[in-house]
C-alpha atoms as a PDB file:
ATOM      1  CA  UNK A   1      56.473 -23.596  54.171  1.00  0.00           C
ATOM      2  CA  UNK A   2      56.690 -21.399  57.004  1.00  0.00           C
ATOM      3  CA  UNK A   3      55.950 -17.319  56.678  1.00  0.00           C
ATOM      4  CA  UNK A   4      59.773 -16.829  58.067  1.00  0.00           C
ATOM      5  CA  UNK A   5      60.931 -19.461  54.772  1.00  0.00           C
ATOM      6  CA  UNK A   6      58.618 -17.821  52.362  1.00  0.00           C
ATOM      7  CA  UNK A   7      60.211 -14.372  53.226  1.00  0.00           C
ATOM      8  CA  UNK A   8      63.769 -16.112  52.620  1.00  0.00           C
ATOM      9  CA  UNK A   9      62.489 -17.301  49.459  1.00  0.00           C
ATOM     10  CA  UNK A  10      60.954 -14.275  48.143  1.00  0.00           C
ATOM     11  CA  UNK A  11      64.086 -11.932  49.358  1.00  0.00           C
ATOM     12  CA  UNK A  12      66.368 -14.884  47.343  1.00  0.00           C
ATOM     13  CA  UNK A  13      64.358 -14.731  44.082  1.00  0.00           C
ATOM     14  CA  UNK A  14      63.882 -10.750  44.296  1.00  0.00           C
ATOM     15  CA  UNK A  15      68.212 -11.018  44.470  1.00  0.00           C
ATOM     16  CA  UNK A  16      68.435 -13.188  41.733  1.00  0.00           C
ATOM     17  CA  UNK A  17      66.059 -11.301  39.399  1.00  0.00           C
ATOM     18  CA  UNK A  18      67.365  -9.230  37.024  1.00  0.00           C
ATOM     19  CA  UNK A  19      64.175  -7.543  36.600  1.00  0.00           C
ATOM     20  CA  UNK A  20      62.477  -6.459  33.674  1.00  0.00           C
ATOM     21  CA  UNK A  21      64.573  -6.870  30.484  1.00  0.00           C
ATOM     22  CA  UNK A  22      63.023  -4.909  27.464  1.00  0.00           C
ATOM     23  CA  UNK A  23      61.378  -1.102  27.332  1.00  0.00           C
ATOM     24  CA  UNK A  24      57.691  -2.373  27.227  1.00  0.00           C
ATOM     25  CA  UNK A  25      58.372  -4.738  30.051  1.00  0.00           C
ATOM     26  CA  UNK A  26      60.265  -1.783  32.320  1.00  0.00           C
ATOM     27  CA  UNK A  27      57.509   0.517  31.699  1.00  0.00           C
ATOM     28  CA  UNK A  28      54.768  -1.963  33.462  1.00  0.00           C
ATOM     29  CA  UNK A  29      56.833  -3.035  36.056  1.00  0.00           C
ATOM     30  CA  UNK A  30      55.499  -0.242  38.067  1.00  0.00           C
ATOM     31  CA  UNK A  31      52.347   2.520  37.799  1.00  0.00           C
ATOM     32  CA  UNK A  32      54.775   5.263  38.223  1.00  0.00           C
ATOM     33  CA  UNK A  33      57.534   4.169  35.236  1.00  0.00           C
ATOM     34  CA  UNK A  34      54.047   2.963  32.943  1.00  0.00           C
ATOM     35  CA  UNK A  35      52.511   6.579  33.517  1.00  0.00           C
ATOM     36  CA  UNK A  36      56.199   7.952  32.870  1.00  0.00           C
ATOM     37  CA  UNK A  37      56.134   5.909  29.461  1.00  0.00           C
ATOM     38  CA  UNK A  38      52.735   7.614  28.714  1.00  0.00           C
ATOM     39  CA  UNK A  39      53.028  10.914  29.483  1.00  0.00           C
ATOM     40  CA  UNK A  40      56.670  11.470  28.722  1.00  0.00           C
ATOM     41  CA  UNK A  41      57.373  14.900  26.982  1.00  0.00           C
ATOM     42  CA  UNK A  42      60.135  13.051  24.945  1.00  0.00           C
ATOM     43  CA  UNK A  43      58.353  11.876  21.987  1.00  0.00           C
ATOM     44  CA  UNK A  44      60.751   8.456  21.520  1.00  0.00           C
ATOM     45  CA  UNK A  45      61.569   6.216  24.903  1.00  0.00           C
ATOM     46  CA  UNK A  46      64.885   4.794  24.983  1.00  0.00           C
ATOM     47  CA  UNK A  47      64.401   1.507  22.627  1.00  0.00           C
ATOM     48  CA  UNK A  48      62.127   2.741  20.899  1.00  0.00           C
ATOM     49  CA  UNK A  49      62.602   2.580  17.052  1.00  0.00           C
ATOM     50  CA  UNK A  50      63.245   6.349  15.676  1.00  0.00           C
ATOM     51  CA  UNK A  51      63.379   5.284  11.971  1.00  0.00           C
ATOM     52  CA  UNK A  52      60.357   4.080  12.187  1.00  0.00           C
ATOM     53  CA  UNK A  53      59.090   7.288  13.654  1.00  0.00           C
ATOM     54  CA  UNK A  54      60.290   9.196  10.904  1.00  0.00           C
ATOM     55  CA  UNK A  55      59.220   7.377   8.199  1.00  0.00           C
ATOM     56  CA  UNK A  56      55.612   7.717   9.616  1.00  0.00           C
ATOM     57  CA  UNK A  57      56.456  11.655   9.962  1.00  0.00           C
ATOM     58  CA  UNK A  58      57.759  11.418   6.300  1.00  0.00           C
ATOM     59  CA  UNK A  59      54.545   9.924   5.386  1.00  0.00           C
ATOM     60  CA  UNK A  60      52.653  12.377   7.261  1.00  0.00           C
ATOM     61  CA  UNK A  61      53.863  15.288   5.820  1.00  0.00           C
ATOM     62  CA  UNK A  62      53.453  14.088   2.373  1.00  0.00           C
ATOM     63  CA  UNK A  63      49.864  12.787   2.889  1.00  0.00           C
ATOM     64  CA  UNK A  64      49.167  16.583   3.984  1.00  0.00           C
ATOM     65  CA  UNK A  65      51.707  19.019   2.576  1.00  0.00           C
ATOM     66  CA  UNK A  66      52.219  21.569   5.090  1.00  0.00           C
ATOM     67  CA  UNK A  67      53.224  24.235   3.486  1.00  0.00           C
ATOM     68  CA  UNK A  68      53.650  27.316   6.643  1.00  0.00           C
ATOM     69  CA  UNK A  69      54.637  27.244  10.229  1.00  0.00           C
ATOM     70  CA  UNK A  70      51.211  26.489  11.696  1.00  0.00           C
ATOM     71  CA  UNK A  71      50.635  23.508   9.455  1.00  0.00           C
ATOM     72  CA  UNK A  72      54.016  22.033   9.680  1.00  0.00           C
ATOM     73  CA  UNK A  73      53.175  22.166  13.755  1.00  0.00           C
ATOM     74  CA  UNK A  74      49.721  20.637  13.440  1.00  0.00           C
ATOM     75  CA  UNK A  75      50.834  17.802  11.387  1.00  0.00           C
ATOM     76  CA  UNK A  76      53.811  16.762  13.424  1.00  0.00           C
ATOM     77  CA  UNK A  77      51.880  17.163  16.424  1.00  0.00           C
ATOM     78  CA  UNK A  78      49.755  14.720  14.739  1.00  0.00           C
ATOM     79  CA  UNK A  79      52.930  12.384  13.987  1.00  0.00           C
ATOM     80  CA  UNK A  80      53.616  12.792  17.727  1.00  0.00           C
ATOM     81  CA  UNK A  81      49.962  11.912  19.124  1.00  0.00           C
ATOM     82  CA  UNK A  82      50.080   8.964  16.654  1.00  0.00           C
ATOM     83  CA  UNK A  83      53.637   7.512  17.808  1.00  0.00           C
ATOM     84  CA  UNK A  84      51.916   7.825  21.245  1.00  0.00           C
ATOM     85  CA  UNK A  85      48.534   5.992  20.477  1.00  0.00           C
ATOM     86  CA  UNK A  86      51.135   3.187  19.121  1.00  0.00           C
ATOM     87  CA  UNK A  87      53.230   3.261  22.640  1.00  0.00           C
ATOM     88  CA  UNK A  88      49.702   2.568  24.291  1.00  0.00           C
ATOM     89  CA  UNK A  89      49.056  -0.484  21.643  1.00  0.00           C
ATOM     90  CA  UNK A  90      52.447  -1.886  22.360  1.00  0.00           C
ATOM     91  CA  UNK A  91      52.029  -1.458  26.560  1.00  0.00           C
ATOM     92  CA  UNK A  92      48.347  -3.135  26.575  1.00  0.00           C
ATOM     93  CA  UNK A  93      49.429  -6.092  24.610  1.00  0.00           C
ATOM     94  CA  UNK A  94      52.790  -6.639  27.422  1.00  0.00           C
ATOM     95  CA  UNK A  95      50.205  -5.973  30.497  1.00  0.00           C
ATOM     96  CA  UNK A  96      48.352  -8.613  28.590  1.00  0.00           C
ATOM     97  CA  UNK A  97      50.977 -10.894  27.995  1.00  0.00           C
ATOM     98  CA  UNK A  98      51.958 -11.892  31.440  1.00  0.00           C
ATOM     99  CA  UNK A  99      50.903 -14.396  33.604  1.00  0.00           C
ATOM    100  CA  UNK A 100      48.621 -12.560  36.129  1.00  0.00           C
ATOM    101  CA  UNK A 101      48.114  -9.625  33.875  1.00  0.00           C
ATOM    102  CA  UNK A 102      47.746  -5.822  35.906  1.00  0.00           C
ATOM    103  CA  UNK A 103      44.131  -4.538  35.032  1.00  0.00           C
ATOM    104  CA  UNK A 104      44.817  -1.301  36.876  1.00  0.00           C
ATOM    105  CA  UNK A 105      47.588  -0.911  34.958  1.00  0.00           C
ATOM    106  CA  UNK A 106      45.178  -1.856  31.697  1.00  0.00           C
ATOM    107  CA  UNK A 107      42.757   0.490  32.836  1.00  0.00           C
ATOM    108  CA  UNK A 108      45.398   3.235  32.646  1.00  0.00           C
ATOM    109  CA  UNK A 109      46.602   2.766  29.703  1.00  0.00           C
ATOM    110  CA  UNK A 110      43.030   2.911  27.899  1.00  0.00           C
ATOM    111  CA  UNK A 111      42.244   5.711  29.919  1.00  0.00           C
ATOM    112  CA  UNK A 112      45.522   7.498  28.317  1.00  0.00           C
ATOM    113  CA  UNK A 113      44.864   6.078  24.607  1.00  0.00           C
ATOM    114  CA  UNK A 114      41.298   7.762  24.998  1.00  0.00           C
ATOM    115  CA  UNK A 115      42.393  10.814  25.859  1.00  0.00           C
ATOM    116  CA  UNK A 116      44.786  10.626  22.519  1.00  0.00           C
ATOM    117  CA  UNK A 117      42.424   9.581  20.579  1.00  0.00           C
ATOM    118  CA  UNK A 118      40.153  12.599  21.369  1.00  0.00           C
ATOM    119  CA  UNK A 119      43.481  14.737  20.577  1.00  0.00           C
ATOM    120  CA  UNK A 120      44.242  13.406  17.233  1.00  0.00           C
ATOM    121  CA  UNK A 121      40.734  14.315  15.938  1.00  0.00           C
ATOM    122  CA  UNK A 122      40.788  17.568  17.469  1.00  0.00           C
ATOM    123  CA  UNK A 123      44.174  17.932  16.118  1.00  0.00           C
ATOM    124  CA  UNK A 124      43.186  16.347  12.195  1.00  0.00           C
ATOM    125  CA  UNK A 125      39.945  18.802  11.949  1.00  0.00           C
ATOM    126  CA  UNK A 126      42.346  22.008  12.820  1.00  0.00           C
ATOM    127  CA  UNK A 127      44.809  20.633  10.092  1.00  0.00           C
ATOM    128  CA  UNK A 128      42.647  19.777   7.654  1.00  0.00           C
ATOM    129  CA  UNK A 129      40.347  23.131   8.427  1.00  0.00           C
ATOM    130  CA  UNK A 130      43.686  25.175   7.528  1.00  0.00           C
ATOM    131  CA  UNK A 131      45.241  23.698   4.476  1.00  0.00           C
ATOM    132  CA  UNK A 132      41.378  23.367   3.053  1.00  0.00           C
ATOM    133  CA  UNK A 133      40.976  27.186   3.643  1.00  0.00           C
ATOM    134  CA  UNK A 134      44.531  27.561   2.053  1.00  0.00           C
ATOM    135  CA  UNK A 135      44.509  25.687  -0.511  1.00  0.00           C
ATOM    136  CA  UNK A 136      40.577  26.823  -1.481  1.00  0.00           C
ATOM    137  CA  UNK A 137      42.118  30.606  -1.227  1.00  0.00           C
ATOM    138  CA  UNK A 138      44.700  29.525  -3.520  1.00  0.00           C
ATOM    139  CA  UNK A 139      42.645  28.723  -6.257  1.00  0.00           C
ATOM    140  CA  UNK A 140      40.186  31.147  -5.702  1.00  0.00           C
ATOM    141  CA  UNK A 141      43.132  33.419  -6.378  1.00  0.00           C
ATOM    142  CA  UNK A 142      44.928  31.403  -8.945  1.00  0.00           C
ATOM    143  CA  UNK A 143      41.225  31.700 -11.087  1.00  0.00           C
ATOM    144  CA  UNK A 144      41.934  35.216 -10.574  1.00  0.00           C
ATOM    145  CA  UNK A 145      45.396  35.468 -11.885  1.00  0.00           C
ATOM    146  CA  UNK A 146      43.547  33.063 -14.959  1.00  0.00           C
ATOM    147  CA  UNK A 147      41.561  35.427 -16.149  1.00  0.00           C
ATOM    148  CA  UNK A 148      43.955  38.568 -15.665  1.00  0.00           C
ATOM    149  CA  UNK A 149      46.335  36.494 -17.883  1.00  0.00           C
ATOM    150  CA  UNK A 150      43.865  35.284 -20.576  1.00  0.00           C
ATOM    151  CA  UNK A 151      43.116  38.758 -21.307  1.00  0.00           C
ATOM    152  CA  UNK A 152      47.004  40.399 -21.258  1.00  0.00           C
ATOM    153  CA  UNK A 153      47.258  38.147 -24.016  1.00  0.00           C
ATOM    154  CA  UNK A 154      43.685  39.644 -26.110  1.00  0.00           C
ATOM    155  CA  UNK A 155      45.763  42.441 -26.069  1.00  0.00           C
ATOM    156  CA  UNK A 156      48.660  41.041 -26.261  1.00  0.00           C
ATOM    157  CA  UNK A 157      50.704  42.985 -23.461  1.00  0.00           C
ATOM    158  CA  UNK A 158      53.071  42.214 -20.307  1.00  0.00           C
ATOM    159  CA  UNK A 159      51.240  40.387 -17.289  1.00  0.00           C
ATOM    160  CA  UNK A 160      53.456  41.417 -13.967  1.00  0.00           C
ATOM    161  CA  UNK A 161      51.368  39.360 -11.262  1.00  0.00           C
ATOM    162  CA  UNK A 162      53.717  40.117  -8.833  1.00  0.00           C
ATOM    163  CA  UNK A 163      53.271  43.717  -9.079  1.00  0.00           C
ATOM    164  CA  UNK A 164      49.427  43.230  -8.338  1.00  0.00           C
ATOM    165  CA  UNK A 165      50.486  40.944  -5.532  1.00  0.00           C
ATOM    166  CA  UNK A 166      49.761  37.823  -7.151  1.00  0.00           C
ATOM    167  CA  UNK A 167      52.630  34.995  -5.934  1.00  0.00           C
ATOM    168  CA  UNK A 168      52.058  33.263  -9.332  1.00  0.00           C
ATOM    169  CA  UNK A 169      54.261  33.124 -11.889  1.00  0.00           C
ATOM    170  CA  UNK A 170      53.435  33.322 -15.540  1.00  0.00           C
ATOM    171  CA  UNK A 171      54.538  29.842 -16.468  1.00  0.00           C
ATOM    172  CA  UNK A 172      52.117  28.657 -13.192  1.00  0.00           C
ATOM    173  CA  UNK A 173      49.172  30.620 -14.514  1.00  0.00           C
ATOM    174  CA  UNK A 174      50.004  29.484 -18.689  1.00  0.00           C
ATOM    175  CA  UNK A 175      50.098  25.599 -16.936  1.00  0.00           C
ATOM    176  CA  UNK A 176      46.292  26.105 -15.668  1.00  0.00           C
ATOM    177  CA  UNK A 177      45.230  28.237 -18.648  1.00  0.00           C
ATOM    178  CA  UNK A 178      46.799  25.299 -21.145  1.00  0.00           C
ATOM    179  CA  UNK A 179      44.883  22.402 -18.596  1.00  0.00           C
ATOM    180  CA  UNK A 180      41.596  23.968 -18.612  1.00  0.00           C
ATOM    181  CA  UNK A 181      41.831  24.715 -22.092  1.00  0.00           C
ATOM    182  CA  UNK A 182      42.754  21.227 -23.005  1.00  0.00           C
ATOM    183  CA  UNK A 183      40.330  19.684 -21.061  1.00  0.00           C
ATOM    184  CA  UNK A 184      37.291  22.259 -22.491  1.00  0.00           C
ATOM    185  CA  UNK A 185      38.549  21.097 -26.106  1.00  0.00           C
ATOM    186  CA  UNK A 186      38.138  17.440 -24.967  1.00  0.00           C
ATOM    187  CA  UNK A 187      35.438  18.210 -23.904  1.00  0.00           C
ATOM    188  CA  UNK A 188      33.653  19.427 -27.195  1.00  0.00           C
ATOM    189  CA  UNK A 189      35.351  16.546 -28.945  1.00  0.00           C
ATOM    190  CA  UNK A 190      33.316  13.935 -27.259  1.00  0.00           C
ATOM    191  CA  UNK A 191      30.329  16.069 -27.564  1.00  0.00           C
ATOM    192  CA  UNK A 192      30.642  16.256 -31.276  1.00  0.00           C
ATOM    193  CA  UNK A 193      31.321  12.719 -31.506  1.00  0.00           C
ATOM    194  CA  UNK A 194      28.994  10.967 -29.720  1.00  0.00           C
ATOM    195  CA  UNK A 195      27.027   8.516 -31.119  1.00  0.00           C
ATOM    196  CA  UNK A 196      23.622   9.959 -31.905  1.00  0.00           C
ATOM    197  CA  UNK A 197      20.042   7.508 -31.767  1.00  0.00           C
ATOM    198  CA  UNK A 198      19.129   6.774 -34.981  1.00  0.00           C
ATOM    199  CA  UNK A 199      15.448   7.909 -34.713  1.00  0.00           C
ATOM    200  CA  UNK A 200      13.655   6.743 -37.665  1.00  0.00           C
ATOM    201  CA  UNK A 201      15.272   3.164 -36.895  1.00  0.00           C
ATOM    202  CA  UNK A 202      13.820   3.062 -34.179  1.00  0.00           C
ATOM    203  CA  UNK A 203      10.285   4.509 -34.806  1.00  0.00           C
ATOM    204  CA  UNK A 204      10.144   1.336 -37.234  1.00  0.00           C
ATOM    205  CA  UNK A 205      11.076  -1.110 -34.834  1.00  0.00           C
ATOM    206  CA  UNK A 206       8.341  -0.192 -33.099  1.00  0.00           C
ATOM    207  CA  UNK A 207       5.822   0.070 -35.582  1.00  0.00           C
ATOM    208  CA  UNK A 208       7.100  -3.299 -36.303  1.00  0.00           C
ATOM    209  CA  UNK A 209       6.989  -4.498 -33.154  1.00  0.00           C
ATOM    210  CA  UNK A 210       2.882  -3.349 -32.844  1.00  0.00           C
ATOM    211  CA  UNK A 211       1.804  -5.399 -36.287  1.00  0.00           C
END
């Protein structure tokens, strides 16, 4: 075929293509929509599945339990990273799954999921730094509020935590008092019942054993 036919041939097909049909497939048609689908400050693309987004936020947030502003923040902006690492899963395995696949279209999206990769563990070690410091704070205090409570009732008067700017309430405090007290009497019980060597059983065993 002649270069003039091939032309004619190539300008008929490009006519007669509807182009690319789903999300993933518009997104590597071209470097500048795939970096678009990377880098886009719109967490979900159109097609993508939001459900499924926010069940893995729901998840999220109960695997962590944010319980302020700046943890809330860090853990959806660890949802978000995440949804994006996915994005980058789901556009290498399309660039893959073509005919003549685009390796410098590969070779930017692993050079995007790296750089998300390095910003979800940056982005776990700050939330898990805060609600560890939070939630070790917390008891430290709630040990406090313990032993305040544990002697109000020695002497058997009023414990106002609040007023000593506790955030505890009684019944909170009485909860941890009756768990550590419950455990600490288990505690005895097994050491009062358990089995004990039988000594002079064994000494004749052995002097047995030696004849």
């Amino acid at each position: 075929m002649s270069t003039a036919a091939q032309a004619a041939a190539n300008l008929a097909n490009a006519q007669s293509s509807t182009g690319p049909r789903t999300v993933i497939g518009k997104a590597i048609s071209s470097q500048n929509s795939l970096k678009h689908g990377l880098t886009a400050k719109s967490i979900l693309l159109p097609g993508e599945d939001e459900a499924a987004f926010r069940t893995m936020c729901q998840g999220m947030f109960e695997s962590f339990g944010p319980v302020n502003t700046p943890e809330k923040e860090l853990v959806q902006l660890l949802c978000d990273t995440q949804w994006r690492l996915q994005r980058c899963g789901r556009l290498e395995v399309a660039v893959l799954e073509v005919e003549a696949p685009d390796f410098k279209a590969l070779d930017i999206v692993s050079k995007h999921e790296s750089r998300l990769k390095r910003q979800y563990s940056a982005t776990l070690k700050e939330a898990r730094d805060l609600i560890d410091t939070r939630l070790t704070r917390q008891d430290a205090a709630m040990q406090e509020a313990v032993r305040i409570r544990r002697a109000d009732k020695l002497k058997a008067t009023t414990t106002d935590l609040q007023e000593i700017g506790f955030v505890f309430s009684n019944q909170e405090v009485d909860a941890v008092i009756l768990r550590q007290d419950t455990l600490s009497n288990a505690g005895k019980t097994l050491s009062a019942n358990r089995i004990k060597p039988d000594w002079k059983a064994l000494l004749n065993q052995k002097s047995a054993s030696l004849r």
